[in-house]
Protein backbone atom coordinates (compact mmCIF):
# COMPACT_ATOMS: atom_id res chain seq x y z
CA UNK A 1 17.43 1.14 12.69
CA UNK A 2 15.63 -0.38 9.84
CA UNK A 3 17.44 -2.38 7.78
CA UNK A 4 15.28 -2.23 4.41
CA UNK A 5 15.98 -5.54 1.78
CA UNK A 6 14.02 -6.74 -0.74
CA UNK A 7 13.17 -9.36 2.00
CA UNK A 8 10.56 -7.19 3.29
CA UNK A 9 8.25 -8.06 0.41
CA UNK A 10 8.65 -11.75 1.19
CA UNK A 11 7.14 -10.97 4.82
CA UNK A 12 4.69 -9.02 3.85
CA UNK A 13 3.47 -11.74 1.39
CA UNK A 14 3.53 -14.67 4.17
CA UNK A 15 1.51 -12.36 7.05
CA UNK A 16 -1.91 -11.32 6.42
CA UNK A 17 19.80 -1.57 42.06
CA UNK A 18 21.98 -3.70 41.82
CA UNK A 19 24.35 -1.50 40.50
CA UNK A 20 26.54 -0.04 42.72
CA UNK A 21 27.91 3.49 43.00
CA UNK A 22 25.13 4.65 40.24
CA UNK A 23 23.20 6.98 42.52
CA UNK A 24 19.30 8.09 42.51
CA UNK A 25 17.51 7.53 38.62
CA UNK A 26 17.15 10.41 37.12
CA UNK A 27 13.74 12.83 37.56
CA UNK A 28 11.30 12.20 35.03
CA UNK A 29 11.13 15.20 31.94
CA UNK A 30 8.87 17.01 30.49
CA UNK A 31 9.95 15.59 27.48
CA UNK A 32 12.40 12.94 26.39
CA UNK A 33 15.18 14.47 24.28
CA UNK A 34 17.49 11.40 23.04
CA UNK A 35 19.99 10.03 21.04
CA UNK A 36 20.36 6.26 20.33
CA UNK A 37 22.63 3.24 19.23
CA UNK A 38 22.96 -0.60 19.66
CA UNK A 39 25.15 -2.94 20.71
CA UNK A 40 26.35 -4.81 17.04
CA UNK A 41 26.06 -1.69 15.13
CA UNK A 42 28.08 0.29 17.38
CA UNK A 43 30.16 -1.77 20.29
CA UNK A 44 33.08 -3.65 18.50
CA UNK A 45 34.83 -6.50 19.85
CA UNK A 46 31.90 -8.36 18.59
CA UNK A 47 31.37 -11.94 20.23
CA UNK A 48 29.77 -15.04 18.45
CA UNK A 49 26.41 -14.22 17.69
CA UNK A 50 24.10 -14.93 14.97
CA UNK A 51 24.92 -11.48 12.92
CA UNK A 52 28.76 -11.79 13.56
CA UNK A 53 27.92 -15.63 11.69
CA UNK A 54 26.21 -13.64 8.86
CA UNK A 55 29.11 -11.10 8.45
CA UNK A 56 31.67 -13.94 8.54
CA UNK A 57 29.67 -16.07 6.12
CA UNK A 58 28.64 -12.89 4.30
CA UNK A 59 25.44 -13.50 3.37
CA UNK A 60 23.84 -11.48 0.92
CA UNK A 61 23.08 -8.69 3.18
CA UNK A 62 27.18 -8.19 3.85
CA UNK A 63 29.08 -5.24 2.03
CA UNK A 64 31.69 -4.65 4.29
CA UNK A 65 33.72 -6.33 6.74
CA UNK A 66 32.46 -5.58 10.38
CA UNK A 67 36.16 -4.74 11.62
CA UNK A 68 35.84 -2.69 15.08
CA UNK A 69 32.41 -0.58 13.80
CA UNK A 70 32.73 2.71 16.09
CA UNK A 71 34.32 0.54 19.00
CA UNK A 72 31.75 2.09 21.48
CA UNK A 73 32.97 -0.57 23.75
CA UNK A 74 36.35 1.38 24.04
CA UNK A 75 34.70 5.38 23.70
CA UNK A 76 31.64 4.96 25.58
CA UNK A 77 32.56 7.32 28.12
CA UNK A 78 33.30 10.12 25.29
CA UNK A 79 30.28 9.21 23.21
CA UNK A 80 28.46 9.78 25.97
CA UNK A 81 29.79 13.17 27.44
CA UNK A 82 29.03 13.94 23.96
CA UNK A 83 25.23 13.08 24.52
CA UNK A 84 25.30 14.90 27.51
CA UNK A 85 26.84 18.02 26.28
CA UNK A 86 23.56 17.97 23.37
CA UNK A 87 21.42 18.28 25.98
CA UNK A 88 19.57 15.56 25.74
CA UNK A 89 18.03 13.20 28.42
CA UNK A 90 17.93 10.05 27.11
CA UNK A 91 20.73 7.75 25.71
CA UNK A 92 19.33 4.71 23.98
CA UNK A 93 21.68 1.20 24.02
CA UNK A 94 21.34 -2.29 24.37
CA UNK A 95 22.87 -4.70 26.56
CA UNK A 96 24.01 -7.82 24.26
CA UNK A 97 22.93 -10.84 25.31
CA UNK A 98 25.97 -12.50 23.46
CA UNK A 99 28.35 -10.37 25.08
CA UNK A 100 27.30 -11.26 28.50
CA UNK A 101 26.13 -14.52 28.55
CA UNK A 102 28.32 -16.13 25.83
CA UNK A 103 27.85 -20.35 26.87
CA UNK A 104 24.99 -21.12 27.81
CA UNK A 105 24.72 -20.25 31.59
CA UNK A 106 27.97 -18.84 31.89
CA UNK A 107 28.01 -14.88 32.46
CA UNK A 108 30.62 -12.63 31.64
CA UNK A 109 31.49 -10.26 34.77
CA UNK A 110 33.81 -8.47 32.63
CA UNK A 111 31.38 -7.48 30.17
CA UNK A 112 28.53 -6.97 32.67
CA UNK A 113 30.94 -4.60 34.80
CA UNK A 114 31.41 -2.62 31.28
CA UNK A 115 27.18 -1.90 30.82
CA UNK A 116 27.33 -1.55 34.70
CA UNK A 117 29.86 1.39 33.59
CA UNK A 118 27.89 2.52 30.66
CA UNK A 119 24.37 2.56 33.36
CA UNK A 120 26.97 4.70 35.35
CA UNK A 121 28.11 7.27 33.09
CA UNK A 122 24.72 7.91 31.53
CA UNK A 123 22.75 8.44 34.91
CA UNK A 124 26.11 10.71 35.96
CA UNK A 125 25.04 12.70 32.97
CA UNK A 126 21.97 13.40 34.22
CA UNK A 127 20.26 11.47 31.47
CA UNK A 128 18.28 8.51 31.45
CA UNK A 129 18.89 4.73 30.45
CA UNK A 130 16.72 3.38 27.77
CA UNK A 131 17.59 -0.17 27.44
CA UNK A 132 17.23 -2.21 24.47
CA UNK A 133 17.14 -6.13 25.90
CA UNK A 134 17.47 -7.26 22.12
CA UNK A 135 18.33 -5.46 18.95
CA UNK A 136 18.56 -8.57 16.65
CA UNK A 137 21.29 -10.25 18.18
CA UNK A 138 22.08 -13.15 20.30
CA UNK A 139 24.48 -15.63 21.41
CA UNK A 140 26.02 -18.00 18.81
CA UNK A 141 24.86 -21.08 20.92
CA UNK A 142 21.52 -19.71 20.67
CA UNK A 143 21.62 -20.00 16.35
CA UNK A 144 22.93 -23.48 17.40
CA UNK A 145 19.78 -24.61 19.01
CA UNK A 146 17.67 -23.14 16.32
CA UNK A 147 17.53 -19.47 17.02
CA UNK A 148 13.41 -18.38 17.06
CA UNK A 149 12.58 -21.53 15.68
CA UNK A 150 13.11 -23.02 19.37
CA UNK A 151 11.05 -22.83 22.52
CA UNK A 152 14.46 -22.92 24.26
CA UNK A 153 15.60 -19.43 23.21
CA UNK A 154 12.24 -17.77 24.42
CA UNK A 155 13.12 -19.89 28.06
CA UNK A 156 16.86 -18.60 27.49
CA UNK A 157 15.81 -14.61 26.39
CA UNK A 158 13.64 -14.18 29.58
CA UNK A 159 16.26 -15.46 32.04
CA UNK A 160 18.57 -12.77 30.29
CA UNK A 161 15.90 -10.29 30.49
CA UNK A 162 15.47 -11.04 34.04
CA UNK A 163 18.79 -10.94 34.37
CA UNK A 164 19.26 -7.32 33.03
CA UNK A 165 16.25 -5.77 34.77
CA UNK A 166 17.37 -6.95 38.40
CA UNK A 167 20.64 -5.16 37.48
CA UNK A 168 19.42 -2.19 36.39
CA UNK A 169 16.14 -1.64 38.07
CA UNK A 170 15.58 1.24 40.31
CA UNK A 171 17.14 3.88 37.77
CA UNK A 172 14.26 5.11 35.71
CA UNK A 173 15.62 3.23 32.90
CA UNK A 174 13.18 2.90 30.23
CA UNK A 175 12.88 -0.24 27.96
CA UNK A 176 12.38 -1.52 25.17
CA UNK A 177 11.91 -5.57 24.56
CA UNK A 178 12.66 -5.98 21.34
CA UNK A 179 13.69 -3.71 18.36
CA UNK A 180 11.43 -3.55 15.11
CA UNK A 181 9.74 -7.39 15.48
CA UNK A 182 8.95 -7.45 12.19
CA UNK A 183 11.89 -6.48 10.58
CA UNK A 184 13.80 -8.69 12.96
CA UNK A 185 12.01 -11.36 11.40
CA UNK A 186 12.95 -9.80 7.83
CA UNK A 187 17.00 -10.25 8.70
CA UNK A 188 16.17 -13.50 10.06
CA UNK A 189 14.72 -14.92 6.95
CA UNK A 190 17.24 -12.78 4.59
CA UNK A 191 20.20 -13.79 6.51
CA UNK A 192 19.43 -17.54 6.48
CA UNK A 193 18.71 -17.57 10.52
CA UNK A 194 14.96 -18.71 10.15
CA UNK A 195 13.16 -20.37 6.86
CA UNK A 196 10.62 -18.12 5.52
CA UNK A 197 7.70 -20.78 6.10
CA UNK A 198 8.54 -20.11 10.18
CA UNK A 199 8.06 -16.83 10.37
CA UNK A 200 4.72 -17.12 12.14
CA UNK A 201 6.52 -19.21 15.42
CA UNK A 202 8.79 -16.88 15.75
CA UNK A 203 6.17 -13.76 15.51
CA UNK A 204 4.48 -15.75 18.18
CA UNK A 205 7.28 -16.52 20.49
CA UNK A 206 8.83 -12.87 20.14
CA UNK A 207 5.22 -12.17 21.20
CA UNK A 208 5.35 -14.29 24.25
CA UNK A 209 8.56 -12.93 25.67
CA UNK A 210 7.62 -9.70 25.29
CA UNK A 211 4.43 -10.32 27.38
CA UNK A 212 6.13 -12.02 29.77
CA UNK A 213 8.74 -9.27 30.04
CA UNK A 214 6.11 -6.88 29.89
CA UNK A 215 5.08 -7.83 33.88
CA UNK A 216 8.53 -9.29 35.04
CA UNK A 217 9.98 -5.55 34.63
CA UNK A 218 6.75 -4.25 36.07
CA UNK A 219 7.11 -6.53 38.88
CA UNK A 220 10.81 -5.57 39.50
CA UNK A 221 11.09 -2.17 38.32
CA UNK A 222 7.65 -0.38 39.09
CA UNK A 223 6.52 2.54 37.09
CA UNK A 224 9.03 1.76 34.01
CA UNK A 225 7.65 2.40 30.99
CA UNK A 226 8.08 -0.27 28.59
CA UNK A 227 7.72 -0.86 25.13
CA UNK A 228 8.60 -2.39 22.04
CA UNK A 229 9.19 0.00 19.10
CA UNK A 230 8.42 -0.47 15.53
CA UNK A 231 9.46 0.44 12.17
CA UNK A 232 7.20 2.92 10.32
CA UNK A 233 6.38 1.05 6.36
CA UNK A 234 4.16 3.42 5.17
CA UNK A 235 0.68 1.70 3.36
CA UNK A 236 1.87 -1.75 5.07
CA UNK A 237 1.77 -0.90 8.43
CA UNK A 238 -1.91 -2.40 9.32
CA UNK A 239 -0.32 -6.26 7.95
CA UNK A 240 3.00 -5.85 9.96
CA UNK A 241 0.89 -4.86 13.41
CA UNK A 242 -1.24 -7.52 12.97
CA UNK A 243 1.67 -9.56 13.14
CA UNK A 244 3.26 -8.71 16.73
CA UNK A 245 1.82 -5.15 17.63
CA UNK A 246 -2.02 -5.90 17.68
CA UNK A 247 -1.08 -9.23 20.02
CA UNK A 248 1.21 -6.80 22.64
CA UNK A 249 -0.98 -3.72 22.23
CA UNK A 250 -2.22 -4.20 26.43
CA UNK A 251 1.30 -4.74 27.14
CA UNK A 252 3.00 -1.14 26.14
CA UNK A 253 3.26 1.89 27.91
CA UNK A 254 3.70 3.98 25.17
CA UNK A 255 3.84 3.46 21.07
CA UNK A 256 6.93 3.49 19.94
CA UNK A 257 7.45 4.48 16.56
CA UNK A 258 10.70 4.34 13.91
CA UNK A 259 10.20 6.69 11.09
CA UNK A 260 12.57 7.14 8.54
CA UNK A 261 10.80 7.24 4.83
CA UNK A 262 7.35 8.03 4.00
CA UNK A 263 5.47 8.12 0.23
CA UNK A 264 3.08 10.42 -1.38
CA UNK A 265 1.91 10.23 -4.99
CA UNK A 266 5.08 12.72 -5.64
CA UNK A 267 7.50 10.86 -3.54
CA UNK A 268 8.02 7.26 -4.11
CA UNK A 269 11.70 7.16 -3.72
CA UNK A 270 11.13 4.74 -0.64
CA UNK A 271 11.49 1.84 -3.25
CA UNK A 272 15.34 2.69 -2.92
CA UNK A 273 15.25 1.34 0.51
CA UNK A 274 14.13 -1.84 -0.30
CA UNK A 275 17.97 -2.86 -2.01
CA UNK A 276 19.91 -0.83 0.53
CA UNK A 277 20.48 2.49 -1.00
CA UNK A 278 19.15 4.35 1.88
CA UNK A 279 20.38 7.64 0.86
CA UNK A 280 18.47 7.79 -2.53
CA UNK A 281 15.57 8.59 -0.58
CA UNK A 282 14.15 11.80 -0.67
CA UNK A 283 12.99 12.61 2.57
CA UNK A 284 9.33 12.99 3.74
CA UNK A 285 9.24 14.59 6.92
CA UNK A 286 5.60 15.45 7.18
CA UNK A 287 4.76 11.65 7.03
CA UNK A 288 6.11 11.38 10.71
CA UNK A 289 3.31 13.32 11.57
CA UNK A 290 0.56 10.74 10.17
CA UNK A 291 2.81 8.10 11.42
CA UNK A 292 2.30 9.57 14.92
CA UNK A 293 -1.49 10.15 14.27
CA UNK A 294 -2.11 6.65 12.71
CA UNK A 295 -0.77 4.84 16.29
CA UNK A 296 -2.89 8.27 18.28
CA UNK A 297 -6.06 6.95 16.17
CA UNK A 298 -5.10 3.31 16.86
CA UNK A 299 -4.62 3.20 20.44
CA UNK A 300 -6.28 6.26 21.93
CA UNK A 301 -4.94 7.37 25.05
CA UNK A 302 -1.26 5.75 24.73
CA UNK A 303 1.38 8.40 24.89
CA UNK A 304 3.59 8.38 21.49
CA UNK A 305 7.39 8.47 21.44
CA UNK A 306 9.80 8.13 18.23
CA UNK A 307 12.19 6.05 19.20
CA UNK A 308 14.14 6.35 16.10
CA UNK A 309 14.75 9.16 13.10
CA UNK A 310 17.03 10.09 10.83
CA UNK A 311 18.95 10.49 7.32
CA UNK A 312 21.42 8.50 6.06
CA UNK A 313 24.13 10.14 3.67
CA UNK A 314 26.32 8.37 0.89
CA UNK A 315 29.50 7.69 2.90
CA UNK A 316 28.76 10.57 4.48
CA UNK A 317 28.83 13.19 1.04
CA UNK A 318 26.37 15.79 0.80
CA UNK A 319 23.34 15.26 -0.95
CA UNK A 320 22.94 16.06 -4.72
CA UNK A 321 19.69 17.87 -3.68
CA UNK A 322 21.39 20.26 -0.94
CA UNK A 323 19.33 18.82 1.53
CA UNK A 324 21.23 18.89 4.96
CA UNK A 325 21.04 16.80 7.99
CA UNK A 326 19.96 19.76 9.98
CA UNK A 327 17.29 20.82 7.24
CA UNK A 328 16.47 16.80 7.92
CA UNK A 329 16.21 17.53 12.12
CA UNK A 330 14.47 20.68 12.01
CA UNK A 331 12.11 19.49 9.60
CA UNK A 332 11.28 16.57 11.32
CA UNK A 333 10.99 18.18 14.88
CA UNK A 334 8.71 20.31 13.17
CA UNK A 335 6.17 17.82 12.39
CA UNK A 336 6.21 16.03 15.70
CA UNK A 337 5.60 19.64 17.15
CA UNK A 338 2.66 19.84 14.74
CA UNK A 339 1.29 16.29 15.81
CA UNK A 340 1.43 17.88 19.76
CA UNK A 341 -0.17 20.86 18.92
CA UNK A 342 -2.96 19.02 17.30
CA UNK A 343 -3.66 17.40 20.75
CA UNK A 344 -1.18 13.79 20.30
CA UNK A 345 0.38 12.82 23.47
CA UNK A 346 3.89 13.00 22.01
CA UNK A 347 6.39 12.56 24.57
CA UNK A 348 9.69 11.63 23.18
CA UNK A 349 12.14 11.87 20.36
CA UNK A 350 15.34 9.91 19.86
CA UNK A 351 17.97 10.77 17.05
CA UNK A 352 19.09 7.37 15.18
CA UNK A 353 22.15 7.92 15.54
CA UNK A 354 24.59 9.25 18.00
CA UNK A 355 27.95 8.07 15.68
CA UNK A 356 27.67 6.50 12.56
CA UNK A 357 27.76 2.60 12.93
CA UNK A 358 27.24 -0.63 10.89
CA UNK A 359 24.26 -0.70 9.40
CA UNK A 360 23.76 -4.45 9.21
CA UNK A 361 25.95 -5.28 6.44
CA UNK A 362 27.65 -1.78 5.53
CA UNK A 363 29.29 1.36 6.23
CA UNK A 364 28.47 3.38 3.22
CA UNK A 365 24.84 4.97 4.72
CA UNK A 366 26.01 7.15 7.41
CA UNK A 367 23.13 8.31 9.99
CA UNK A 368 25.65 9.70 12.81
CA UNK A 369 25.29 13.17 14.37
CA UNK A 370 29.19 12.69 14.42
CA UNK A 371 30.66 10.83 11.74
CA UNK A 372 33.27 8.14 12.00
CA UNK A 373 35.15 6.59 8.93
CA UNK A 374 35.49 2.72 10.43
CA UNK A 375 36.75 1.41 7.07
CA UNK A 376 39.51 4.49 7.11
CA UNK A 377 40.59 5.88 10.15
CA UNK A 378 42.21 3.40 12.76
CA UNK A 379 41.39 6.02 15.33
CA UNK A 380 37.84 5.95 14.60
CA UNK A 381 37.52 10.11 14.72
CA UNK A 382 34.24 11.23 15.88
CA UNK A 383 33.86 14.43 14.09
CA UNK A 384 30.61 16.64 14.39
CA UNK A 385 28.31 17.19 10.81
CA UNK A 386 26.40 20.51 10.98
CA UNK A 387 23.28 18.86 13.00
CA UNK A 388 25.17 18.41 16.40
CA UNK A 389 24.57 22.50 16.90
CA UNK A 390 21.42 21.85 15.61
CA UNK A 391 20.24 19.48 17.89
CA UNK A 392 21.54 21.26 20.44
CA UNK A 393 19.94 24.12 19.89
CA UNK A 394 16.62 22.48 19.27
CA UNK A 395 17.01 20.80 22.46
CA UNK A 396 17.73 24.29 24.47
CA UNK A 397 14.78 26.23 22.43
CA UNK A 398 12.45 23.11 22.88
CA UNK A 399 12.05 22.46 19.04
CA UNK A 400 11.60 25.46 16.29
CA UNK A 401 10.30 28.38 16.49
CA UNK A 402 6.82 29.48 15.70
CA UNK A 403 8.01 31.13 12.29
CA UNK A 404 9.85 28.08 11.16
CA UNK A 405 8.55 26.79 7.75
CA UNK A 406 10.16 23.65 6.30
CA UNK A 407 12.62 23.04 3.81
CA UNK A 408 11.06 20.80 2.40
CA UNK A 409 7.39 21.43 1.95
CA UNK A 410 4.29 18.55 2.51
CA UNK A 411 4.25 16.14 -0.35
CA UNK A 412 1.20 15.76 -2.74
CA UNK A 413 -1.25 14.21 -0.90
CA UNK A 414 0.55 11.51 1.28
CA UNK A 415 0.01 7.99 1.31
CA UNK A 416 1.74 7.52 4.92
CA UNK A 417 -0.92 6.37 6.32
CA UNK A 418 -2.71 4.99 3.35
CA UNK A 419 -5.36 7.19 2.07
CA UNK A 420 -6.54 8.75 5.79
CA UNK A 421 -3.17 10.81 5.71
CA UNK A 422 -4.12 11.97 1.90
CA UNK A 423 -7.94 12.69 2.26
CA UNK A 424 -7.09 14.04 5.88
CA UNK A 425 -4.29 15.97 5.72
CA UNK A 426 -2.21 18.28 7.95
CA UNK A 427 -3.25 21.99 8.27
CA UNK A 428 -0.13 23.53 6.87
CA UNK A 429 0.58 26.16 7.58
CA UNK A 430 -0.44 25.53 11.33
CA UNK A 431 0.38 25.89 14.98
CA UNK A 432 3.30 24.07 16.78
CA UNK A 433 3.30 23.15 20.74
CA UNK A 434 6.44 23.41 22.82
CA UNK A 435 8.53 20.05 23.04
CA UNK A 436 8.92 20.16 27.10
């Protein structure tokens, strides 16, 4: 998810099977229906990685301690009957890297037999695997060699990724290389991992493994698709794809897309993301439709999926304007029906998240379709908001209805997508396609 810091500004300035007992993969849908996580923000039992260093050091990006987070490690099998009883198709996840290879060439059976376990459960719940290979983690020993500012952790990441993919090949799994580059690089530089003046070498080697694991997951798992999915920034987007997007752009099989706030000359709350305070946002759910038009404009022909969306809550309290997480699904499926109907090739949509998690530095903004009090409750009590019958029923109905209208209206004239999503707009009313 994106972790929004005032760091952001500082990047923008410097860039102008294997598996036994699993069974068949699952059949290909109409349409992915998903929910997602990761591995640090979700697992526990966190091993010695770079962000377990930052939250022990706690750099400036630390609120609270990381404690046991959700302990997915321990509830994965519930969590994911849980996913499965939504409806959906797709559970997103990563497989750490510092959990299973924690010295350098050593691997952890014990913690690969618990992802072959989690590869297990999801494909017995009829959904499919989408595999994060890094979501801004790795190994302690890897920070001790220099972290992105070493040709020796690109070597080291592609033997992991190869690693990974011969495991779980063969189980229409599909993947993603690496989570949100460029904010990646953000953390980096705000945590301390990487000096700002590096940023560029480690764009360019997080560009070179995903290349490379572009074709060595073509070459072991044919007909995966495979991506690398970025973060929405509404106006800055153009900058941050020239940075790792434009260089990878032959190497996806679809565009996947983040989006979680947009801006129009009404709605500039976005500005609270930058120190944290997620929830302050007012929502802008029609700017995930010029999100998903911006990357149909920019690479014609490439199906879309959004890999991530959704609203973060104060600690989980309601929000002062009434605004609900389902008002916050519906409206949002809305749009992406919208963007189908007006001929994008739109074939996926992930919820971010499936339990509330850390959020790199802090419980307080909650995102989960079930909520979980980590600070609070030592039995880490998954209990459902108002969205998980939502979902589900958007899910079953494929999306809302033709009558639907939004709770929250367009904003005045939309700067999503600079000024093409302002002197271009949305016909609104308008028709909606059919999700699957």
């Amino acid at each position: 998810m994106v972790r929004g810091n005032r760091a952001i500004f500082v990047v923008l300035a410097l860039l102008a099977g294997m598996l036994a007992g699993v069974g068949p993969a699952v059949a290909a849908p109409t349409f992915f229906w998903g929910v997602a996580t990761s591995g640090y923000q979700s697992e526990g039992s966190a091993p010695d990685s770079n962000w377990r260093r930052y939250e022990q050091a706690k750099t400036s990006s630390i609120k609270d301690s990381y404690r046991e987070s959700a302990d997915f490690r321990h509830h994965y099998a519930e969590d994911i009957d849980r996913a499965k009883q939504l409806g959906v198709n797709v559970f997103r996840f990563s497989v750490e890297w510092a959990r299973i290879e924690p010295r350098p060439g050593q691997v952890d059976e014990t913690e690969l037999a618990y992802y072959d376990d989690v590869v297990r459960h999801v494909v017995a719940a009829g959904m499919r695997p989408m595999i994060t290979l890094d979501h801004w983690v790795y190994p302690g020993w890897v920070a001790d060699q220099g972290g992105w500012d070493s040709d020796r952790t690109r070597d080291a990441w592609l033997a992991n990724a190869r690693r990974v993919v011969e495991r779980y090949k063969g189980l229409g799994a599909l993947w993603i290389t690496i989570n949100e580059p460029t904010v990646y690089l953000q953390n980096e530089i705000g945590n301390g991992g990487l000096a700002a003046w590096k940023a560029p070498w480690m764009l360019s080697r997080l560009v070179q493994v995903h290349r490379a694991a572009y074709d060595m997951i073509h070459a072991l798992d044919p007909g995966a698709l495979v991506s690398s999915n970025t973060a929405f920034i509404p106006v800055a987007q153009g900058v941050l794809d020239a940075s790792f997007l434009d260089h990878v752009k032959d190497k996806l099989d679809f565009a996947g897309v983040d989006y979680y706030y947009g801006a129009s000359l009404d709605n500039v709350s976005a500005a609270h993301a930058a120190n944290g305070e997620f929830w302050k946002v007012t929502p802008q759910p029609d700017g995930i439709y010029y999100a998903l038009r911006y990357y149909a404009t920019k690479f014609p022909g490439l199906p879309l999926y959004v890999v991530e969306n959704g609203m973060p809550t104060d600690n989980g309290n309601a929000r002062p304007d009434g605004y609900t997480r389902s008002d916050h699904l519906r409206d949002h499926v809305y749009w992406v029906q919208r963007a189908k109907a007006d001929g994008m090739n739109v074939i996926g949509y992930n919820y971010w998240s499936l339990t509330d998690n850390y959020e790199w530095g802090s419980y307080e903004p909650r995102f989960g379709l079930y909520t979980v009090d980590a600070l609070t409750d030592p039995a880490l009590t998954r209990r459902p908001t108002d969205a998980v019958a939502t979902y589900r029923a958007l899910i079953a109905n494929h999306g809302v209805g033709d009558g639907y209208t939004p709770v929250r209206p367009p904003g005045f004239c939309s700067v999503v997508d600079g000024l093409s999503s302002c002197l271009n707009p949305a016909r609104y009313p308008g028709p909606l396609a059919p999700l699957g």
